[in-house]
Protein backbone atom coordinates (compact mmCIF):
# COMPACT_ATOMS: atom_id res chain seq x y z
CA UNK A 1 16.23 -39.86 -15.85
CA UNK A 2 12.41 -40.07 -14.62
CA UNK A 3 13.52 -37.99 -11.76
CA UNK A 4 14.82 -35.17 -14.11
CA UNK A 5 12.13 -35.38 -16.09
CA UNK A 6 9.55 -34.91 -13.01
CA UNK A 7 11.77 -32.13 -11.76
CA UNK A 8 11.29 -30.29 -14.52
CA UNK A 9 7.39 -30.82 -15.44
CA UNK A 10 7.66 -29.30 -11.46
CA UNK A 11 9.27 -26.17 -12.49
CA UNK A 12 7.13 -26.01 -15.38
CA UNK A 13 4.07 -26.29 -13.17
CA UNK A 14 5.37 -23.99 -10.63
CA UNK A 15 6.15 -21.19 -13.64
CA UNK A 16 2.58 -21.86 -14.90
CA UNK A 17 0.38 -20.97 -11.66
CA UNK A 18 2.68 -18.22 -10.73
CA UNK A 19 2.05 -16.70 -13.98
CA UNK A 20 -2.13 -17.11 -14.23
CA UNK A 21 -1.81 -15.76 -10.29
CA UNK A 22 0.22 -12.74 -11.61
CA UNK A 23 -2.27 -12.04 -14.30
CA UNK A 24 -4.85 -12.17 -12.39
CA UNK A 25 -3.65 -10.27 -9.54
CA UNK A 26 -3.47 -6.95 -12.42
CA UNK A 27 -6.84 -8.27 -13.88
CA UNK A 28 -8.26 -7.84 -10.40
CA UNK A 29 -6.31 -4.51 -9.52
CA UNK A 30 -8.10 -2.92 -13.12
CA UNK A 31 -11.47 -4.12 -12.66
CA UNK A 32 -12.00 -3.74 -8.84
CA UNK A 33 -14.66 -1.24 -8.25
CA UNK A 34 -16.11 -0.58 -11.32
CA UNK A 35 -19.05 -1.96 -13.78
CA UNK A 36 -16.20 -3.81 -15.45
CA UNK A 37 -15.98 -6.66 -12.45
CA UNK A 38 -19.09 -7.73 -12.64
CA UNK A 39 -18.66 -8.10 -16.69
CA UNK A 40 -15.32 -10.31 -15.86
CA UNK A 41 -17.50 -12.45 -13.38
CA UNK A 42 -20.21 -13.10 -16.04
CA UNK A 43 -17.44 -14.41 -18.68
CA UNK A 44 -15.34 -16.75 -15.78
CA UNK A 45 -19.35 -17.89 -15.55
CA UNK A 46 -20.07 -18.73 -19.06
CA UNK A 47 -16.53 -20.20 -19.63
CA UNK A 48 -17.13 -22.43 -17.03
CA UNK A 49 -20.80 -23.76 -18.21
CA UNK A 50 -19.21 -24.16 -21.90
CA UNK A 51 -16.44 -26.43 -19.60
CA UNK A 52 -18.87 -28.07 -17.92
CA UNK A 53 -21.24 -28.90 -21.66
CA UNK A 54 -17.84 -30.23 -22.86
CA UNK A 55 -17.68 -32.80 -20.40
CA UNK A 56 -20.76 -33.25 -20.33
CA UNK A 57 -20.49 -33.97 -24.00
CA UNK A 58 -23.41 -31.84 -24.77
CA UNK A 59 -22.39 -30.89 -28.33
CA UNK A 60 -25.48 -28.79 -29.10
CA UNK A 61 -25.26 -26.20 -26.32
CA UNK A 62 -21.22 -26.68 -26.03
CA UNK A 63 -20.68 -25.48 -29.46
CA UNK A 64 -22.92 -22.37 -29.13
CA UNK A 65 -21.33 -21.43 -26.21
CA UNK A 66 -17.97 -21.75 -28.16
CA UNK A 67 -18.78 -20.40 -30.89
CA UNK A 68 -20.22 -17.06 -28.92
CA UNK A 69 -16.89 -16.68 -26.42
CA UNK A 70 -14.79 -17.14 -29.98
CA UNK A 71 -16.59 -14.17 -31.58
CA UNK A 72 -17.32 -12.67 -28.06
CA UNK A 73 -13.52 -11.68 -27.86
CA UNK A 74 -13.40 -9.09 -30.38
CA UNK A 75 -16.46 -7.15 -28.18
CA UNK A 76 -14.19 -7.91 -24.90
CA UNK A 77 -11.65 -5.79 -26.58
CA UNK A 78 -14.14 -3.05 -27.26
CA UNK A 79 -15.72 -3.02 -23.60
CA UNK A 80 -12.69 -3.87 -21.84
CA UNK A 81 -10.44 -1.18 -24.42
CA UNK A 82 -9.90 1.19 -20.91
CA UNK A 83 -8.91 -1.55 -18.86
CA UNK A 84 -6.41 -3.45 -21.48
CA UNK A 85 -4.93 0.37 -22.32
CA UNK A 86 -4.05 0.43 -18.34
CA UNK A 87 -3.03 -3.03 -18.00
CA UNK A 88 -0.71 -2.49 -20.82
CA UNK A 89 0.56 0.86 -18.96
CA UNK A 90 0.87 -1.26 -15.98
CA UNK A 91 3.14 -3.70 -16.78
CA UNK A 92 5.15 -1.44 -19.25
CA UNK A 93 5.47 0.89 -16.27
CA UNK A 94 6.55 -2.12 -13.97
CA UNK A 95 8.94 -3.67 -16.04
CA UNK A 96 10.50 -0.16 -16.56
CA UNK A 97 10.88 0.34 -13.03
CA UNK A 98 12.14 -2.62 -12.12
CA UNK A 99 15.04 -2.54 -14.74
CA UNK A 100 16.03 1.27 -13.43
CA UNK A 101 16.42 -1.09 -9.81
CA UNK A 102 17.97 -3.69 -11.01
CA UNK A 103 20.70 -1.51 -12.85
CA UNK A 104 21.11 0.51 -9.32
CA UNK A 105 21.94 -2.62 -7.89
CA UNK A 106 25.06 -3.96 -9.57
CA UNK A 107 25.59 -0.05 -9.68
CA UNK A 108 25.32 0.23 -13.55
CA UNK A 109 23.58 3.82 -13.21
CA UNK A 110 26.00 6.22 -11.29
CA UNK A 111 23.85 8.15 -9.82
CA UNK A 112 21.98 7.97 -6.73
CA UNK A 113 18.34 7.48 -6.52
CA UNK A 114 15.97 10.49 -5.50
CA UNK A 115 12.77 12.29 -6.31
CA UNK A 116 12.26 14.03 -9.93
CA UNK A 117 10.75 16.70 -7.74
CA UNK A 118 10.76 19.39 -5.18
CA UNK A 119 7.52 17.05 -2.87
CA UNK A 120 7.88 19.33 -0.47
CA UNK A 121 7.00 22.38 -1.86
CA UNK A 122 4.30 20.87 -3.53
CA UNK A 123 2.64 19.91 -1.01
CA UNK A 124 3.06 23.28 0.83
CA UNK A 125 1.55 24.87 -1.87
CA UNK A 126 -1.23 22.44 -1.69
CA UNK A 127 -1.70 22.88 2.22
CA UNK A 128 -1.73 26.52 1.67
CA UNK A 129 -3.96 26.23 -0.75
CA UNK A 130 -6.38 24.18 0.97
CA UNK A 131 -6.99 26.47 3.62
CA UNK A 132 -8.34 29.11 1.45
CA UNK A 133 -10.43 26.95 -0.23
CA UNK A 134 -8.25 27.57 -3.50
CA UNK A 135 -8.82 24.51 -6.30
CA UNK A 136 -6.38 22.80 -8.17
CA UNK A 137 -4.99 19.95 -9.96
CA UNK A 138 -1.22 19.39 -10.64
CA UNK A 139 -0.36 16.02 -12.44
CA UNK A 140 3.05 14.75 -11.91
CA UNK A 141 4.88 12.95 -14.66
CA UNK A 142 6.57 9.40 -14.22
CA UNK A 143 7.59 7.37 -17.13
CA UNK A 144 4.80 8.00 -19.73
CA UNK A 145 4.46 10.94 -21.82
CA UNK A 146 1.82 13.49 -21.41
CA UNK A 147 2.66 15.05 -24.47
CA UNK A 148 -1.44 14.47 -25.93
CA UNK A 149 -2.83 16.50 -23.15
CA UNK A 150 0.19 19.28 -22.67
CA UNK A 151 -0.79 20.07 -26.30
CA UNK A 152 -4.50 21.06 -24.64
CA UNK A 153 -2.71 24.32 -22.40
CA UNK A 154 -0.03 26.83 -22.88
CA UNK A 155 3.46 25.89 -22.63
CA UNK A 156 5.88 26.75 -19.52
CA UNK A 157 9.01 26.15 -18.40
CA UNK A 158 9.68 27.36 -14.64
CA UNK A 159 11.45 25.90 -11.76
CA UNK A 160 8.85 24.53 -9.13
CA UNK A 161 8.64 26.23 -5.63
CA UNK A 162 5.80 27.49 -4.02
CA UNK A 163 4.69 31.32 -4.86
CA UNK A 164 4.81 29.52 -8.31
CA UNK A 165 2.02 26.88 -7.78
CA UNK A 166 0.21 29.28 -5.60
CA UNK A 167 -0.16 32.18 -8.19
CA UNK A 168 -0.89 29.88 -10.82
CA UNK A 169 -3.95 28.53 -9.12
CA UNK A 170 -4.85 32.15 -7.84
CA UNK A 171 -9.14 32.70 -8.26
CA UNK A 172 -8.31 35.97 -10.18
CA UNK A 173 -4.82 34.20 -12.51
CA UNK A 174 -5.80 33.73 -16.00
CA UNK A 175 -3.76 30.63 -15.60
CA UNK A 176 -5.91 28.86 -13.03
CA UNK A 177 -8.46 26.89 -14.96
CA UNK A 178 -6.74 23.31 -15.80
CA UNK A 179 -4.38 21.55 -14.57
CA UNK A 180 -0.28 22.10 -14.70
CA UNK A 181 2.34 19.76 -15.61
CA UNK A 182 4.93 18.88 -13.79
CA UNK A 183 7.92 17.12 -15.64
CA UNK A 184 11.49 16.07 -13.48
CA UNK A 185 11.14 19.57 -11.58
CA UNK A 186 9.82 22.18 -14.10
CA UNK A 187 6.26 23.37 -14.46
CA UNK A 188 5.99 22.50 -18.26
CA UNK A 189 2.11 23.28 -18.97
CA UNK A 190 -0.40 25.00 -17.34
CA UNK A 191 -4.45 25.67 -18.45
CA UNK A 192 -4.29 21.93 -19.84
CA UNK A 193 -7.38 19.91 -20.24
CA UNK A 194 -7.68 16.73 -19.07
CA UNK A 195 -9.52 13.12 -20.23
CA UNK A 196 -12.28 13.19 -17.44
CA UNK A 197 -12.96 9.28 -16.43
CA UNK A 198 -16.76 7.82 -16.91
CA UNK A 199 -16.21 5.55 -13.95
CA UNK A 200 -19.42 5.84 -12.20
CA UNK A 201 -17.99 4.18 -9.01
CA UNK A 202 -16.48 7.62 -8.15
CA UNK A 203 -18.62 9.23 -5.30
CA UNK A 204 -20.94 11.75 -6.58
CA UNK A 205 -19.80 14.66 -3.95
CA UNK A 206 -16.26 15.02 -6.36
CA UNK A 207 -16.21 16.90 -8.73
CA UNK A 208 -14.52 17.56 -12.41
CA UNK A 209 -11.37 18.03 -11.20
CA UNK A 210 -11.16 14.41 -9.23
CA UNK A 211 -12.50 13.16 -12.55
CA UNK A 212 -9.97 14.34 -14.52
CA UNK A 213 -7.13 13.22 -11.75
CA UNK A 214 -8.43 10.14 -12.29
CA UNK A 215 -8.73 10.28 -16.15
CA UNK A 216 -5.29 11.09 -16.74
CA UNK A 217 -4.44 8.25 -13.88
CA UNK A 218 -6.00 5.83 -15.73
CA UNK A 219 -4.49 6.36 -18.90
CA UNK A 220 -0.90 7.10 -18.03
CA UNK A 221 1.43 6.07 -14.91
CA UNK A 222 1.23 9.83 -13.95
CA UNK A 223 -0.07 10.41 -10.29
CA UNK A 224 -2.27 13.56 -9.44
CA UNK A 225 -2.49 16.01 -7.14
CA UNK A 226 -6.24 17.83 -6.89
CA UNK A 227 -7.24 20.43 -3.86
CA UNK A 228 -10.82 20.40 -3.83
CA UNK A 229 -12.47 24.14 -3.86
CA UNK A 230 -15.45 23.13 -1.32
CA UNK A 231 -13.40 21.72 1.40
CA UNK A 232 -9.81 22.32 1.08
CA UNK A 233 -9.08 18.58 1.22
CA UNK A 234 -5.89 17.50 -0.81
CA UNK A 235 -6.60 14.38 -2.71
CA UNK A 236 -3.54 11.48 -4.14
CA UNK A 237 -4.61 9.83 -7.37
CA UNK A 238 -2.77 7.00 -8.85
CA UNK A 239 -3.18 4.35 -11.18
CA UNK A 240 -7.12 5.90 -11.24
CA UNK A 241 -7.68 5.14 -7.63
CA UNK A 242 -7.49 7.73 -4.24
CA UNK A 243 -4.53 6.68 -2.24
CA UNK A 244 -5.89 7.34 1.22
CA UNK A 245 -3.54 8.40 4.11
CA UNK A 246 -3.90 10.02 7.20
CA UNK A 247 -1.44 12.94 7.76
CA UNK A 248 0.54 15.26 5.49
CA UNK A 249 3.79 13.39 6.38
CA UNK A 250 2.64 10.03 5.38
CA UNK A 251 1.74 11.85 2.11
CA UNK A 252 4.70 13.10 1.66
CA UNK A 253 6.61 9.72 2.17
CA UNK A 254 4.04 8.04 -0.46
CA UNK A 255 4.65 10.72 -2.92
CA UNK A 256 8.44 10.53 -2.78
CA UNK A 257 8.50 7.02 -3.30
CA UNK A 258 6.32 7.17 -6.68
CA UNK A 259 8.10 9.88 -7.89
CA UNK A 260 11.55 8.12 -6.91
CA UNK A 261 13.41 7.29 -9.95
């Protein structure tokens, strides 16, 4: 009977740390490099004095550090409101994803899995578009909706291929200011204004439209697309972070995966 009862207060135990290190893994993933970390590292600091006054049994001091993290939580909310909004995306985006894979497994959904849409001639468009120097920004939807910002540009619906993207983003188009939408396969929005992110970690030589990539990155599970009009270089945005890679295959292969459903 001991036994059982040890085995269990194991499993418990074992339940417990996985957890924290899961929560803290995400913590770390929304507050690595930006101004938020070194906020985080300053609480973990003052929770662990107020820890140490308790032992201590300095009642004084211990209760006035208390008393400030208990009221302190409602301004964490406030500065942290950007990363709890992700985290929140994060794991509802996760736990989402994992279900569709789960079902695919024991076969519950019929169909087979493949990409929501046409990566290569995306990314043609975007290589094209590159070497004239030609900006743009296409945001690719996942499982969130982007109905606040499609609401910002006009309203399409057209197949995606190529001569499509390209004479959207066209210097002399009236449609090539803003970003476009892309929902399954089908261009849905085009001219559509985007949250532009106040992260001042983000390298002063890009611009609005890596900005607003990451923006909309950071507030939904979409990923983004942007060709940058001074150099022609094709940047991946996801989760409000570049995705570096080194050829236009190995872009390719990342994109299909994300967008794999």
């Amino acid at each position: 009977m001991e036994l059982l009862d040890f085995a269990e207060i194991k499993i418990i135990d074992v339940i417990d740390v996985v957890l924290v290190a899961f929560l803290m893994y995400y913590i770390y993933r929304l507050v690595k490099g930006t101004v938020a970390i070194n906020i985080f590292v300053g609480i973990v600091i003052i929770y662990a004095i107020w820890k140490l006054t308790e032992l201590l049994e300095m009642e004084l001091f211990s209760k006035i550090l208390g008393g400030f993290l208990g009221v302190g939580m409602f301004a964490l909310i406030v500065v942290f409101q950007q990363e709890i909004r992700k985290f929140l995306l994060m794991l509802g985006s996760t736990n989402f994803g994992a279900r569709r894979k789960l079902l695919k497994q024991f076969k519950i959904l019929s169909n087979e899995a493949g990409t929501t849409a046409n990566v290569k001639a995306i990314l043609d468009a975007c290589k094209k578009m590159g070497a004239t120097h030609t900006g743009a920004i296409i945001v690719l939807k996942r499982n969130n909706s982007l109905d606040f910002v499609k609401n910002s540009g006009d309203q399409m619906r057209v197949e995606v291929n190529q001569p499509i993207i390209e004479s959207i983003f066209f210097k002399n188009s009236p449609l090539h200011d803003g970003a476009i939408i892309i929902e399954e396969n089908i261009i849905t929005a085009t001219r559509v204004i985007l949250p532009v992110s106040n992260d001042r970690s983000i390298p002063q030589r890009f611009g609005l439209r890596h900005r607003a990539a990451v923006g909309i990155t950071e507030k939904t599970d979409a990923v983004c697309l942007v060709v940058s009009e001074e150099n022609g270089q094709i940047s991946y945005l996801k989760d409000g972070d570049f995705v570096l890679y080194e050829s236009q295959d190995e872009l390719y292969l990342q994109l299909e995966k994300d967008l794999t459903y």
